[in-house]
C-alpha atoms as a PDB file:
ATOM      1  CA  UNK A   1      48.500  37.687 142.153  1.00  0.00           C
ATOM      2  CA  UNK A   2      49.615  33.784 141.776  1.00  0.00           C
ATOM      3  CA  UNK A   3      52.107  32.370 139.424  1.00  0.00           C
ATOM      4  CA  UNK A   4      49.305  31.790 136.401  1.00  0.00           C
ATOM      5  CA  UNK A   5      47.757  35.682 136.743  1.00  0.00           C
ATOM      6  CA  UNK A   6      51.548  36.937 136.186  1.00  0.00           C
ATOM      7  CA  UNK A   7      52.348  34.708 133.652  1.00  0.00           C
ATOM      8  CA  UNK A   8      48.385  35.901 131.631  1.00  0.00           C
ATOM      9  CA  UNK A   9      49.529  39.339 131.951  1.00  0.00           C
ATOM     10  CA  UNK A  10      52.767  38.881 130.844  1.00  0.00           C
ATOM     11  CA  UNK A  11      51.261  37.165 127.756  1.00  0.00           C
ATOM     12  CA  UNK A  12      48.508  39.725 127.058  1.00  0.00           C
ATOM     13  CA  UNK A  13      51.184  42.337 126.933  1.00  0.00           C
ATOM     14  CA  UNK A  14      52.966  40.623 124.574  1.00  0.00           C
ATOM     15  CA  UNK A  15      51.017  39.209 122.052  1.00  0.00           C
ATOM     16  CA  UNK A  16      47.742  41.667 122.704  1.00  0.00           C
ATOM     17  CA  UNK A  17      48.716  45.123 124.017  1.00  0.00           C
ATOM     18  CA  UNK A  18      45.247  46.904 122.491  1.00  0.00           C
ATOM     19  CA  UNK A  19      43.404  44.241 124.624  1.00  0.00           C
ATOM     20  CA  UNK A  20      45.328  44.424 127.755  1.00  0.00           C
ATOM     21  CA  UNK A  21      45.170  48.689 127.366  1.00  0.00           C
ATOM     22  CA  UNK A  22      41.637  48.010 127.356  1.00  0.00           C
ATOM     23  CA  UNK A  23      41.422  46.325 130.448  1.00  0.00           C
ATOM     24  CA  UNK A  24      40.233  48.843 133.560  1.00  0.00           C
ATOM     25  CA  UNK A  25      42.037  47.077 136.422  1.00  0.00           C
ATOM     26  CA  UNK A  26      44.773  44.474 135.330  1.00  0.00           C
ATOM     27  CA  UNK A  27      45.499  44.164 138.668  1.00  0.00           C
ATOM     28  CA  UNK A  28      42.056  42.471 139.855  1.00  0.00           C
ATOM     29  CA  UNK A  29      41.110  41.109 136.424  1.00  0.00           C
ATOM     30  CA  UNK A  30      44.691  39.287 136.298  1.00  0.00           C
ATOM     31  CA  UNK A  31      44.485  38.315 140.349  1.00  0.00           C
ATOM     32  CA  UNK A  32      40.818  36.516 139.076  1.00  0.00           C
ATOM     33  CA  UNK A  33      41.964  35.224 136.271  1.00  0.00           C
ATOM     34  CA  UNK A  34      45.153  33.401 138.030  1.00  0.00           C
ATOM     35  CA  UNK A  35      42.763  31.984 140.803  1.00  0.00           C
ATOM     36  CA  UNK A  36      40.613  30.465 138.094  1.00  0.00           C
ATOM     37  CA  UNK A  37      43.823  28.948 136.380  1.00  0.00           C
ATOM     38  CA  UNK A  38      44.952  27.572 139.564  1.00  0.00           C
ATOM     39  CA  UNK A  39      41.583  25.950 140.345  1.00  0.00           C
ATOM     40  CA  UNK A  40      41.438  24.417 136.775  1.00  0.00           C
ATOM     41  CA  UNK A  41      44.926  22.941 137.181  1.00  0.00           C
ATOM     42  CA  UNK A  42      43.942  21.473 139.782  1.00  0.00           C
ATOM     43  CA  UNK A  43      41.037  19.769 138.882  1.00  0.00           C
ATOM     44  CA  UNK A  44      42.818  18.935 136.170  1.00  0.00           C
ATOM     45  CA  UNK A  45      45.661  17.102 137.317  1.00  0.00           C
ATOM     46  CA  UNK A  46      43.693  14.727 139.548  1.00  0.00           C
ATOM     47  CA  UNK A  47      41.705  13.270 136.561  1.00  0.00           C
ATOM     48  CA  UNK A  48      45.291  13.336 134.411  1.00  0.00           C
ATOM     49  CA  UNK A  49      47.027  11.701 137.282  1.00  0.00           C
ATOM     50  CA  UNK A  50      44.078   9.167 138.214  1.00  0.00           C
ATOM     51  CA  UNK A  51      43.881   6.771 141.130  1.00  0.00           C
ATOM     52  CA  UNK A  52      47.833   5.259 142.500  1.00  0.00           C
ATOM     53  CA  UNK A  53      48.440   2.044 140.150  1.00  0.00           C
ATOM     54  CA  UNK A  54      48.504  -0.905 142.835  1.00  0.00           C
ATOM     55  CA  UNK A  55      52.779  -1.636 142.871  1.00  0.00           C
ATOM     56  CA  UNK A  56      54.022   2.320 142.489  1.00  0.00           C
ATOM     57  CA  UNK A  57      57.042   2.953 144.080  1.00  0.00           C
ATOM     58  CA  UNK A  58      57.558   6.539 145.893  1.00  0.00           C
ATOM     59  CA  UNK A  59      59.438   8.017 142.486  1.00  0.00           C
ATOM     60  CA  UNK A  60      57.043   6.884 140.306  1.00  0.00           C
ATOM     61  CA  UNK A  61      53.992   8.515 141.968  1.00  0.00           C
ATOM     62  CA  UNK A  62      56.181  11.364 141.721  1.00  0.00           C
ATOM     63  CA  UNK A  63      57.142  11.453 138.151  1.00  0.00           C
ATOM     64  CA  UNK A  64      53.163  10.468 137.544  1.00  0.00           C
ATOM     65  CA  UNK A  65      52.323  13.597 139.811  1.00  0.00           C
ATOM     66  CA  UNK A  66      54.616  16.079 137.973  1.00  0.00           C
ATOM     67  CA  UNK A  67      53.732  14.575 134.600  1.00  0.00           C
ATOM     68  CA  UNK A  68      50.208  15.449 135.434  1.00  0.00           C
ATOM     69  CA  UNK A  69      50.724  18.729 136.726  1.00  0.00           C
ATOM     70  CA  UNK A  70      52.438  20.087 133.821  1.00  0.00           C
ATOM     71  CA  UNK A  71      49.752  18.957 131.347  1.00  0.00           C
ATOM     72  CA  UNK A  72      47.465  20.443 133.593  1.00  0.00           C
ATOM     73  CA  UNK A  73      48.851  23.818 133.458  1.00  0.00           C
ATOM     74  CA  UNK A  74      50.025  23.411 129.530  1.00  0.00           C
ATOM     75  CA  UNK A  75      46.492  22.645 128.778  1.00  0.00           C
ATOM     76  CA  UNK A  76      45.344  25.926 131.284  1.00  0.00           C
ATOM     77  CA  UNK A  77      47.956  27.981 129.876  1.00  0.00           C
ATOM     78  CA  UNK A  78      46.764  27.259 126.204  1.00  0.00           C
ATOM     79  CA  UNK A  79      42.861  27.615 127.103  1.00  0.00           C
ATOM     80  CA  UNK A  80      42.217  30.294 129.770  1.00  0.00           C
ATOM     81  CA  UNK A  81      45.376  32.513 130.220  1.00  0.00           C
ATOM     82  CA  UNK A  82      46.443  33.154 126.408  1.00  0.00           C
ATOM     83  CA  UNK A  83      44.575  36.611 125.018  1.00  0.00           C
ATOM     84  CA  UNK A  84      42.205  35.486 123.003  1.00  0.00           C
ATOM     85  CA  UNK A  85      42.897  36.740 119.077  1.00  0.00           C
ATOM     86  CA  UNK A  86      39.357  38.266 118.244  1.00  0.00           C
ATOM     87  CA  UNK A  87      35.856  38.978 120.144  1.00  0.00           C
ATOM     88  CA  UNK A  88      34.408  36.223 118.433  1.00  0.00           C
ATOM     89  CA  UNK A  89      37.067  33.831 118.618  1.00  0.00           C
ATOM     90  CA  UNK A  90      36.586  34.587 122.594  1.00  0.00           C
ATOM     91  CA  UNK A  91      33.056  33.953 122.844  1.00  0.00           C
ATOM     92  CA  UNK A  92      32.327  31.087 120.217  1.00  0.00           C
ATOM     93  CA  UNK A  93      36.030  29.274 120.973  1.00  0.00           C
ATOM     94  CA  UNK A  94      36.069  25.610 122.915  1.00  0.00           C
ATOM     95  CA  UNK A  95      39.091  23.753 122.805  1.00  0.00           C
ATOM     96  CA  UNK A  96      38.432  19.912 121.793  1.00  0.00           C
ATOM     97  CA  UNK A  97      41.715  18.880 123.056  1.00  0.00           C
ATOM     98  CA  UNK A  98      41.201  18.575 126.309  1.00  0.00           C
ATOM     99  CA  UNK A  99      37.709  16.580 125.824  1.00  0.00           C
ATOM    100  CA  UNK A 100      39.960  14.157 123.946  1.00  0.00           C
ATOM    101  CA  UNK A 101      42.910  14.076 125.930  1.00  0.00           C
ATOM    102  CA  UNK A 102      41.002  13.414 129.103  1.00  0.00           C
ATOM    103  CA  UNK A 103      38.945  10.757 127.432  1.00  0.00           C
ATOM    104  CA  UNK A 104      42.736   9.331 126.119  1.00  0.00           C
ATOM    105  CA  UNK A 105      43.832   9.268 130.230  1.00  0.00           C
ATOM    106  CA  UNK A 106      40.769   7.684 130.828  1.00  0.00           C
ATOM    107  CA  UNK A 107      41.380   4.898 128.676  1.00  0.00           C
ATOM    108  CA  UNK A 108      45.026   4.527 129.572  1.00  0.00           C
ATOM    109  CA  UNK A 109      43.538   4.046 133.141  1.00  0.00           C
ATOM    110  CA  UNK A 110      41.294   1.726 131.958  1.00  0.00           C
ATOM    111  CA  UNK A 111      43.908  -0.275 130.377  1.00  0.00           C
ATOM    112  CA  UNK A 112      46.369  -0.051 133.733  1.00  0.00           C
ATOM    113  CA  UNK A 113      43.305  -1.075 135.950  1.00  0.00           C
ATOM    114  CA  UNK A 114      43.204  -4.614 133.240  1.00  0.00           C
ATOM    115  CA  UNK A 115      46.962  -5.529 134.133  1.00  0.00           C
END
């Protein structure tokens, strides 16, 4: 199990112990679920980060890099690995915040690209 699937179960047993008793094998579901997270982050931070601005130094492709990567896994962390509140809430639930928020990096981008 990867960083994310401890860090789900952690939070399931915390704010949702009926739902995580509930759960046959924590073990696999959390293992899955972590995998998932990590793939999302991923994905993630290359359209946060976006193509290297022409005239980056070294440390600022770094600080742009980690930037990225922890709104990545904020916005992961906040949509796949918290328990969700209620059934419905779980199967009706989309969060519009990272639509927008990618959409806002895309325009920043835009704007760098103009300089």
């Amino acid at each position: 199990m990867n960083k994310y699937g401890r860090q789900a179960q952690e939070a399931w047993k915390a704010a949702s112990p009926a739902r995580y008793s509930q759960i046959q094998d924590p073990e696999e579901f959390f293992t899955k679920l972590g995998e998932e997270a990590q793939e999302q982050v991923d994905e993630l931070l290359l359209k946060i980060a976006g193509p290297d601005p022409q005239g980056e130094s070294y440390l600022e492709k770094v600080g742009r890099l980690n930037a990225a990567k922890n709104q990545a896994e904020e916005i992961v962390r906040y949509d796949l690995l918290s328990p969700p509140e209620t059934e419905d809430e779980e199967d009706e639930y989309e969060n519009p915040t990272i639509k927008e928020h990618l959409e806002f990096m895309a325009e920043m981008q835009r704007l760098r690209e103009q300089l």
